[in-house]
C-alpha atoms as a PDB file:
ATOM      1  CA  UNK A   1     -22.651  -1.592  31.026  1.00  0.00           C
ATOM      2  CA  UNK A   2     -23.604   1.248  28.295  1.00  0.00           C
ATOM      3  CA  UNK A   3     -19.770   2.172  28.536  1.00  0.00           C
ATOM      4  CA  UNK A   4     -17.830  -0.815  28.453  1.00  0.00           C
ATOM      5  CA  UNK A   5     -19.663  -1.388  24.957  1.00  0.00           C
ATOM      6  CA  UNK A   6     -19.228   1.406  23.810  1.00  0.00           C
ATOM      7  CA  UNK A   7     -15.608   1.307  24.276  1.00  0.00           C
ATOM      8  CA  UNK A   8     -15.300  -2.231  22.886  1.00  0.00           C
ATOM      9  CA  UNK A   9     -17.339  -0.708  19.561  1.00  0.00           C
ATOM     10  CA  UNK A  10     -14.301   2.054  19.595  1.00  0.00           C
ATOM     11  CA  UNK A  11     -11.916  -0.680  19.934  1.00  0.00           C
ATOM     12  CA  UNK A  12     -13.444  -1.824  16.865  1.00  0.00           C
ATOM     13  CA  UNK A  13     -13.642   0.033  15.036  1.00  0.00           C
ATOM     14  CA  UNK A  14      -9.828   1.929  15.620  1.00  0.00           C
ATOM     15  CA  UNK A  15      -8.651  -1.632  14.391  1.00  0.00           C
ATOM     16  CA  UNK A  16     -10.498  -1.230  11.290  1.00  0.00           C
ATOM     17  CA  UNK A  17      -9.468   1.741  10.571  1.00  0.00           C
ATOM     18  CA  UNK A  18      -5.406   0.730  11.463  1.00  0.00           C
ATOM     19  CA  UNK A  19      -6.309  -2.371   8.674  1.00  0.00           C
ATOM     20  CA  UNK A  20      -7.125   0.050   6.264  1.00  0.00           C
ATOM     21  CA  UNK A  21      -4.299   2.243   6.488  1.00  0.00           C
ATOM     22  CA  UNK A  22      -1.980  -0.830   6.965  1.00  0.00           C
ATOM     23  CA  UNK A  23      -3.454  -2.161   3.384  1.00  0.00           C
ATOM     24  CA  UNK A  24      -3.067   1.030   2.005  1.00  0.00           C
ATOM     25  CA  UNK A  25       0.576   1.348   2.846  1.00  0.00           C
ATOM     26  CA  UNK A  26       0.827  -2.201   1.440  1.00  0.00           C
ATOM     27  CA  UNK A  27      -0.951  -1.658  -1.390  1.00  0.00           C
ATOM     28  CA  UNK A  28       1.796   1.860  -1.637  1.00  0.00           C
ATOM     29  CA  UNK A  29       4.799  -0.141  -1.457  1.00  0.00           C
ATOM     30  CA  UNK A  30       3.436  -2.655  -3.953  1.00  0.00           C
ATOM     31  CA  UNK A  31       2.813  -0.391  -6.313  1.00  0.00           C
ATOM     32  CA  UNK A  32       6.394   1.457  -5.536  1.00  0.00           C
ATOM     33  CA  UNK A  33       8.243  -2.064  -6.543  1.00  0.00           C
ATOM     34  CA  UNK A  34       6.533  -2.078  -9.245  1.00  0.00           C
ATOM     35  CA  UNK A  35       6.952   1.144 -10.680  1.00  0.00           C
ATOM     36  CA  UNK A  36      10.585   0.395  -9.986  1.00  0.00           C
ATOM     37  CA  UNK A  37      10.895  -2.381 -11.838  1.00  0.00           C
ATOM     38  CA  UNK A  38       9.358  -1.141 -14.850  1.00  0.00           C
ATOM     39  CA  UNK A  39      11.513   1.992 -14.789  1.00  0.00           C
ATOM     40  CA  UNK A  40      14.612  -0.711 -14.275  1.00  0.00           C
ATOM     41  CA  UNK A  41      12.572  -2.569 -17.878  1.00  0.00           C
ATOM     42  CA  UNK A  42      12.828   0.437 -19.727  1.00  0.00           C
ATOM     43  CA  UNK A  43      15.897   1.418 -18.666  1.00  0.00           C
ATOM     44  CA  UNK A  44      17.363  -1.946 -20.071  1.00  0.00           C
ATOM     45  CA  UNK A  45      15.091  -2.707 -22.699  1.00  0.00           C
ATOM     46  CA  UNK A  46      13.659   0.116 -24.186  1.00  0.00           C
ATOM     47  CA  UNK A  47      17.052   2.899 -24.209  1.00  0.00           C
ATOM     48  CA  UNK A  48      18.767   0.417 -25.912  1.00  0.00           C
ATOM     49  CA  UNK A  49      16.494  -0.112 -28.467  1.00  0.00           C
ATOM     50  CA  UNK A  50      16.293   3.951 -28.955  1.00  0.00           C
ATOM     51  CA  UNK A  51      19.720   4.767 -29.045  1.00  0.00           C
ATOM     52  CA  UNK A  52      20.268   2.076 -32.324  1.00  0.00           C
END
């Protein structure tokens, strides 16, 4: 019984750990838009203003 357990806490936890690196990749592409778009906002808004 000691193994069946023991391979449901592995289970476990390997789909706690595959959560965490699916958030992280998430939180990476996220964070990728958004540094895009404020790269696009300066681009527009802020080279403009500079060049004047």
């Amino acid at each position: 019984m000691g193994g069946m357990e023991k391979g449901i806490a592995e289970l476990r936890y390997r789909l706690f750990v595959a959560r965490i690196i699916d958030n992280r990749k998430r939180i990476d592409r996220k964070l990728a838009g958004l540094s895009e778009f404020f790269s696009e906002v300066v681009t527009d808004a802020v080279l403009p203003a500079v060049r004047q």
